[in-house]
Protein backbone atom coordinates (compact mmCIF):
# COMPACT_ATOMS: atom_id res chain seq x y z
CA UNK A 1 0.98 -9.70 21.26
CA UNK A 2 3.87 -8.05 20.19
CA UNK A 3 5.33 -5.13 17.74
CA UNK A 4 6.74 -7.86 15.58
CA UNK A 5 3.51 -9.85 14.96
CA UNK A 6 2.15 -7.16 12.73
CA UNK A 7 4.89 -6.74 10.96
CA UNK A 8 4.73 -10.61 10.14
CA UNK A 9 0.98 -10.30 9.42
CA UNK A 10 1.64 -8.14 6.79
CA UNK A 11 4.64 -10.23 5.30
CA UNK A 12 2.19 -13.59 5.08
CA UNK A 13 3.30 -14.69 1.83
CA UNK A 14 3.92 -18.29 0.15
CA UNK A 15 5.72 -17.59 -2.66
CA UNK A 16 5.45 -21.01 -4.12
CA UNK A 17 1.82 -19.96 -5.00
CA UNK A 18 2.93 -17.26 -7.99
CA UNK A 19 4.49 -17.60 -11.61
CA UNK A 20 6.24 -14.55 -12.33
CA UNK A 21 4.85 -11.61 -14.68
CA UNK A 22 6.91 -10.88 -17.32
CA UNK A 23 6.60 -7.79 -20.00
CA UNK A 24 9.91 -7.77 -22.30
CA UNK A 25 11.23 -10.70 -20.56
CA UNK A 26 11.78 -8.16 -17.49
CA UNK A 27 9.77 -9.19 -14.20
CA UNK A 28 7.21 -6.70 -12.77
CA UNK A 29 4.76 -8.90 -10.64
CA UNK A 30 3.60 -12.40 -9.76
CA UNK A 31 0.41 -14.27 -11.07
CA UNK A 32 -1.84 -17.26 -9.36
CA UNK A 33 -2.50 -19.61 -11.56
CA UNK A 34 -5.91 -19.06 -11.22
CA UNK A 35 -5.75 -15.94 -12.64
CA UNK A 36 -3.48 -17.21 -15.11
CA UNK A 37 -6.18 -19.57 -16.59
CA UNK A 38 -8.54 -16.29 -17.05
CA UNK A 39 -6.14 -14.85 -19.42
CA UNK A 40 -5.36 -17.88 -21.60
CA UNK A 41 -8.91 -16.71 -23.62
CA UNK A 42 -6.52 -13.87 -24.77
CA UNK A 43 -3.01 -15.21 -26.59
CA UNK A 44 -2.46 -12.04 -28.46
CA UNK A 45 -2.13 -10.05 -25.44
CA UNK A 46 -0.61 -12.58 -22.84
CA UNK A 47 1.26 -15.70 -23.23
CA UNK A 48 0.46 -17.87 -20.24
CA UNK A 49 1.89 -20.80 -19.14
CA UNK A 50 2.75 -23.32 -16.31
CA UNK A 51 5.66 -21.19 -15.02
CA UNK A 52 4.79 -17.86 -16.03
CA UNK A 53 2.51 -15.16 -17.62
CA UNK A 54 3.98 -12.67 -20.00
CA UNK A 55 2.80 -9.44 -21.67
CA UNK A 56 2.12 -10.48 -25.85
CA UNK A 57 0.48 -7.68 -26.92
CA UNK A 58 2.76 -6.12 -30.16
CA UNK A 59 1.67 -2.33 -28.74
CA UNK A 60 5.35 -0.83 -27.93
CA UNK A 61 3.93 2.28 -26.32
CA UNK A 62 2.56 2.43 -22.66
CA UNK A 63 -0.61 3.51 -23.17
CA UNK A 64 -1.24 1.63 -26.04
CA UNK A 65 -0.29 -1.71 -24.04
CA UNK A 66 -1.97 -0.67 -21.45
CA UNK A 67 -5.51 -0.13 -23.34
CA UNK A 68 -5.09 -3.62 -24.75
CA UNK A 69 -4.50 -5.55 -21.04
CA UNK A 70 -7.62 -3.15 -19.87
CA UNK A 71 -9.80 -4.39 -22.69
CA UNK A 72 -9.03 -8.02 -21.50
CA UNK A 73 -9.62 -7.04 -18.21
CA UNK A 74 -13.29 -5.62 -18.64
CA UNK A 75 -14.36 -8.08 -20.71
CA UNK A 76 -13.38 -10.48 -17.38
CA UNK A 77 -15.57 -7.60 -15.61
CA UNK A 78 -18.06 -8.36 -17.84
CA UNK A 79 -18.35 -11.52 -16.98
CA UNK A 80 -18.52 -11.75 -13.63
CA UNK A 81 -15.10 -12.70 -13.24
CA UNK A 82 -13.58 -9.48 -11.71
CA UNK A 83 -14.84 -6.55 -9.99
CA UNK A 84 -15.24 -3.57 -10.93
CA UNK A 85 -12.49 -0.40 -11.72
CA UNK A 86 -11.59 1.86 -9.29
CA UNK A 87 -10.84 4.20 -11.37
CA UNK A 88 -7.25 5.31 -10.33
CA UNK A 89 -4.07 3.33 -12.01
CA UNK A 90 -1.19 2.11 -10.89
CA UNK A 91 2.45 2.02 -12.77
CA UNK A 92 3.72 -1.80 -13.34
CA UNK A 93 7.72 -1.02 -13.48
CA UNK A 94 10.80 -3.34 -12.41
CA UNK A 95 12.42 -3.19 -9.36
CA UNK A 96 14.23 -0.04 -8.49
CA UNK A 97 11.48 2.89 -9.87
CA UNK A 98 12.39 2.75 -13.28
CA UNK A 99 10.15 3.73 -16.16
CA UNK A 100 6.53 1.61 -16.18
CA UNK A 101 5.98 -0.57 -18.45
CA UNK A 102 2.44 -0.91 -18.06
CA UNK A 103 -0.14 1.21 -16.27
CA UNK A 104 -3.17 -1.17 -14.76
CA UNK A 105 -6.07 0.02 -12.72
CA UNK A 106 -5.75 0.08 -8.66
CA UNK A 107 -8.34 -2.53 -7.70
CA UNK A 108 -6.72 -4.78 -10.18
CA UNK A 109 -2.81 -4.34 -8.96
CA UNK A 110 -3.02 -7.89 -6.58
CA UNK A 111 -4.17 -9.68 -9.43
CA UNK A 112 -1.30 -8.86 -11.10
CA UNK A 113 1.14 -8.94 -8.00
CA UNK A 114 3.06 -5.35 -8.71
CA UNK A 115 4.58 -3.09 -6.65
CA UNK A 116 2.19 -0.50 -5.28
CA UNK A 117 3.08 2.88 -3.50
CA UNK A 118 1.27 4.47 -0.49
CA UNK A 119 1.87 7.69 1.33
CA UNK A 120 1.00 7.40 5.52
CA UNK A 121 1.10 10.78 7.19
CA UNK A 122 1.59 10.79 10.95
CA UNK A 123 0.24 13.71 12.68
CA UNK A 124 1.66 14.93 15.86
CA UNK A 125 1.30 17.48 18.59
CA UNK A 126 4.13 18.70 20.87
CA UNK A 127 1.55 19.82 24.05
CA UNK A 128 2.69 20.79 27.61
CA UNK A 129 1.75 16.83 28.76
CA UNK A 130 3.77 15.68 26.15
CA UNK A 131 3.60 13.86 22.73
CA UNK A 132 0.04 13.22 20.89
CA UNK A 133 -0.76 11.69 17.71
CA UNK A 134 -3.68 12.26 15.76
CA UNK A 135 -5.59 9.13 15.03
CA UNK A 136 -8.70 8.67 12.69
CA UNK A 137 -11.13 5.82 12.57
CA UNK A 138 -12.42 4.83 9.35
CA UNK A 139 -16.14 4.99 8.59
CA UNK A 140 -18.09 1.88 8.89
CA UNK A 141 -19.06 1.78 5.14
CA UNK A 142 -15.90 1.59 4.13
CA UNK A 143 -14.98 -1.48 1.89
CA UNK A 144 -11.49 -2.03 3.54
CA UNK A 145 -10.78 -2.14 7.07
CA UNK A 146 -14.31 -0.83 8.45
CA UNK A 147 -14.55 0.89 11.48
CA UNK A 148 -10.44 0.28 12.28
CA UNK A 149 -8.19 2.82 13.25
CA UNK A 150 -6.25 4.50 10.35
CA UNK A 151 -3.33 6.96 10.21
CA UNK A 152 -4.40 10.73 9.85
CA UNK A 153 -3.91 11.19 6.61
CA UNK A 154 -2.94 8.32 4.40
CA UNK A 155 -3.72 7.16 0.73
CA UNK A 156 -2.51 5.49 -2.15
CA UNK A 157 -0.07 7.07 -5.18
CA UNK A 158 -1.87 6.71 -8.47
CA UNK A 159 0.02 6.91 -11.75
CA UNK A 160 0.24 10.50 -13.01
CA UNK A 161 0.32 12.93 -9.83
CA UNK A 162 3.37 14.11 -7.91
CA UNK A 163 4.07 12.97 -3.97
CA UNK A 164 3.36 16.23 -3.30
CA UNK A 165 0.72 16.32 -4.97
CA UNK A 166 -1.01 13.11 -3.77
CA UNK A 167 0.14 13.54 -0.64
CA UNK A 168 -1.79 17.53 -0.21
CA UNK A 169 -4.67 16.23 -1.23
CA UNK A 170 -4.86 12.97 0.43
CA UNK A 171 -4.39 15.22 3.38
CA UNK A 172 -7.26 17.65 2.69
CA UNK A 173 -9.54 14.76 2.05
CA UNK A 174 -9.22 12.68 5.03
CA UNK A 175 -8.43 15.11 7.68
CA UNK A 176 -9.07 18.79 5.92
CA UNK A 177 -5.32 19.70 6.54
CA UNK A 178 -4.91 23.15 4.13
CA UNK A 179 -2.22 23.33 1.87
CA UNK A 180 0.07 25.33 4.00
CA UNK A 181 0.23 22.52 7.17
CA UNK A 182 0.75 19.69 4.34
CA UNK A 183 3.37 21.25 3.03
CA UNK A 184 5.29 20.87 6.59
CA UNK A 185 5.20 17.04 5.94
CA UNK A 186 8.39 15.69 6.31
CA UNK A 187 9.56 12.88 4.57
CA UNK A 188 10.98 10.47 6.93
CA UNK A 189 11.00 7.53 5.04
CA UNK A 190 9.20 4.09 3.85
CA UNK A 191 8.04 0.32 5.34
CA UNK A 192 7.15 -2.61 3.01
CA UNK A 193 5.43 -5.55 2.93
CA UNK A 194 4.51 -8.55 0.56
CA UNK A 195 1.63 -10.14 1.40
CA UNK A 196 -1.13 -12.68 0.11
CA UNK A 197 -4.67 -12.02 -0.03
CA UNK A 198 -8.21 -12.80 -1.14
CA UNK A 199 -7.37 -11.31 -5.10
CA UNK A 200 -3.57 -11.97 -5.07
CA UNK A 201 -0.12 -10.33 -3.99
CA UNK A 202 0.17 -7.41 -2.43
CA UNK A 203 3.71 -5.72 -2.93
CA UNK A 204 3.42 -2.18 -0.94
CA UNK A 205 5.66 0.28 -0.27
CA UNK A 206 4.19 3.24 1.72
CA UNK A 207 6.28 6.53 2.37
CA UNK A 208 5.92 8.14 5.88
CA UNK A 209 5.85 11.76 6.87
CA UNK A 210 5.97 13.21 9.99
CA UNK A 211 3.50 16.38 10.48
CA UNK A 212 3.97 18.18 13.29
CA UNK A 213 0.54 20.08 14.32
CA UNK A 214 -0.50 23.54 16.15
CA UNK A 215 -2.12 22.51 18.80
CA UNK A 216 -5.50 24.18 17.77
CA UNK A 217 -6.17 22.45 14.60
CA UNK A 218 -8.86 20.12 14.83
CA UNK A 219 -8.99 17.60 11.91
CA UNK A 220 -12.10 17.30 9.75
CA UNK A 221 -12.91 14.26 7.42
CA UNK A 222 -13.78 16.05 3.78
CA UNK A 223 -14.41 12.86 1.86
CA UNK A 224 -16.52 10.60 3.95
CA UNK A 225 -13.55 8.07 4.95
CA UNK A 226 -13.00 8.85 8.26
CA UNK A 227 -15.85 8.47 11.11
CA UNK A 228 -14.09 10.01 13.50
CA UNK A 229 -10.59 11.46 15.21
CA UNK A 230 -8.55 11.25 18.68
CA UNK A 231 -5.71 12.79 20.14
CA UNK A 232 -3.78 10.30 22.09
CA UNK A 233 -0.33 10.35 24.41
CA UNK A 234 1.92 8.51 22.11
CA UNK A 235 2.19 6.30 24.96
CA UNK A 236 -1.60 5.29 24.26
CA UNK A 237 -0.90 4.92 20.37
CA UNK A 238 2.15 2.61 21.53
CA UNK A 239 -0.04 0.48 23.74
CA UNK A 240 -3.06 0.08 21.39
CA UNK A 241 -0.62 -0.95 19.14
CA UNK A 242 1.29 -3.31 21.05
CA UNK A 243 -1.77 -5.23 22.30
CA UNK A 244 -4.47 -5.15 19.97
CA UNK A 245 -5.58 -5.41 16.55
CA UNK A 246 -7.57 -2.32 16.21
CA UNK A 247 -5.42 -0.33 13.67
CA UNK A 248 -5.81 -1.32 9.87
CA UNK A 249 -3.52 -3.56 9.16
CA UNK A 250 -0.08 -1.76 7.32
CA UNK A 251 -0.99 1.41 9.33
CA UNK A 252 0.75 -0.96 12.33
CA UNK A 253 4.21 -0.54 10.46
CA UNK A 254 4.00 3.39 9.80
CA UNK A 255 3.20 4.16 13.72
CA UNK A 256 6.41 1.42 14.24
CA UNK A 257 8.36 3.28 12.69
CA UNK A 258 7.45 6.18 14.19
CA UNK A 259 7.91 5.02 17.76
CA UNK A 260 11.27 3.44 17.00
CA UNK A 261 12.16 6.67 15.57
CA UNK A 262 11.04 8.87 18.13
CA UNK A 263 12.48 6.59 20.95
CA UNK A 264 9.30 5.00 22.09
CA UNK A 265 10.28 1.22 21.24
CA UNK A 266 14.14 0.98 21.84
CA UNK A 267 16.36 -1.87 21.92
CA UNK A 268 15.35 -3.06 25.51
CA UNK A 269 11.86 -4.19 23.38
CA UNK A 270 12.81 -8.22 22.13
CA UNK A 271 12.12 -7.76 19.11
CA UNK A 272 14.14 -3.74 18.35
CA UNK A 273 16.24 -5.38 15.75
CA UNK A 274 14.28 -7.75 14.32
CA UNK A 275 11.61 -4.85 13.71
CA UNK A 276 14.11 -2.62 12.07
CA UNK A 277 14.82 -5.53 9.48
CA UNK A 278 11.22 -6.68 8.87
CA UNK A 279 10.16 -3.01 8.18
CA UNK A 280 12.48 -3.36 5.05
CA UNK A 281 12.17 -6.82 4.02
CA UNK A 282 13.65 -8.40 1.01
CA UNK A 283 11.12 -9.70 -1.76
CA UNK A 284 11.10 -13.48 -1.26
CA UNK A 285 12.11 -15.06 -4.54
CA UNK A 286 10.31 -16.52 -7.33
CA UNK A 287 10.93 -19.64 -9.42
CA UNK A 288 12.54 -18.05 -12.30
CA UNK A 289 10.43 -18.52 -15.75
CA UNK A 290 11.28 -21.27 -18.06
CA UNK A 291 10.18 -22.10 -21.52
């Protein structure tokens, strides 16, 4: 195995497989048509056809739009159609962080292909043998990834809070890191990927942070998530990475980047520049809608 296969795990995507969604003739995700079908019921609030779906509704203000696609969408629920909320929402925009045009709950973001935004803390120690990083492993209950390795802090960005903070409390949650240390984050920048799965599209961009920690502190799961922690040599982190599959999936790309910042993978690795491209990929392109 190398560094570059999970980068292309998390970039398996056909896009010939999506129509574009539209709202205001301005694209902000991408549709199966299977999906599609499950919101032709519903012609006042999306127009759907063979090339793409587009937002109907006549509501001009975001959350009024947005209470009329969530009405569609738990009546779906109601059927047996969807699952449930999560209860968190995420911001449908274009390309390039302008103002969202639609605000749609978390678990239902792949259905409707948008671009979703993570923050992935990785949590270091500077001891005498060297450089550590804090791992976690997620609890075995979990519904995602169960029992995999995980960053030490990491969560999703829901509509309405601040990075900072989202990313304190995603912090005190998973690994019980007080205010003060997760304010020492440092932003250090952001991976992507586009990827296919079970619901739909996933279009993720996670920001990274670098949190360097006192050697004393001893992380402690406040939320149930997390199982369980280590403190590895980064060499170990590298390694696990290299040659297995035990990390959750994206989490791969964060530690990457970490290592290729930090001078662990260099450009005697195969696959150095190639990895410094695929952590940034473009967004492969859709047909472009017609009618």
């Amino acid at each position: 195995m190398r560094f570059i296969d999970h980068v292309a795990a998390c970039n398996d995507h056909d896009a010939s497989r999506f129509v574009p969604f539209t709202i205001g003739g301005v694209t902000v995700g991408r549709i199966r048509p299977l999906f599609a079908e499950l919101l032709k019921p519903w012609p006042a609030v999306f127009s759907v056809t063979d090339h793409f779906v587009a937002l109907n509704c006549r509501e001009t203000g975001l959350i009024e739009r947005s209470a009329q696609v969530a009405g569609v969408l738990e009546q779906l629920i109601a059927l047996g159609e969807l699952s449930p909320f999560h209860g968190e929402r995420y911001a449908a925009a274009p390309q390039g962080g302008a103002s969202p045009l639609l605000l749609i709950d978390r678990a239902m973001a792949p259905l409707f292909g948008i671009r979703a935004y993570g923050q992935h803390v990785n949590g270091y120690v500077r001891s005498p043998d060297g450089l550590k990083m804090w791992v976690s492993r997620r609890a075995h209950d979990r519904q995602h990834y169960p029992g995999r390795l995980d960053n030490l802090a990491a969560g999703g960005l829901p509509y309405g809070i601040s990075l900072n903070e989202n990313l304190a409390k995603e912090c005190w949650e998973e690994a019980g890191i007080p205010g003060h240390l997760a304010r020492q984050a440092v932003p250090v920048g952001a991976v992507s990927y586009h990827m296919d799965t079970e619901k739909g599209f996933k279009h993720d961009t996670l920001y990274c942070y670098d949190l360097e920690l006192p050697e004393d502190f001893i992380p402690e799961c406040m939320d149930g998530e997390v199982q369980s922690f280590y403190l590895w040599p980064i060499e170990e982190v590298r390694d696990v990475v290299k040659n297995s599959s035990e990390f959750k999936l994206n989490c791969n790309l964060v530690i990457i980047d970490f290592l290729i910042r930090h001078g662990y993978i260099g450009p005697d690795d195969e696959t150095y520049l190639a990895l410094l491209t695929a952590l940034h990929p473009a967004m492969p392109p859709l047909e472009p809608p017609t009618g």
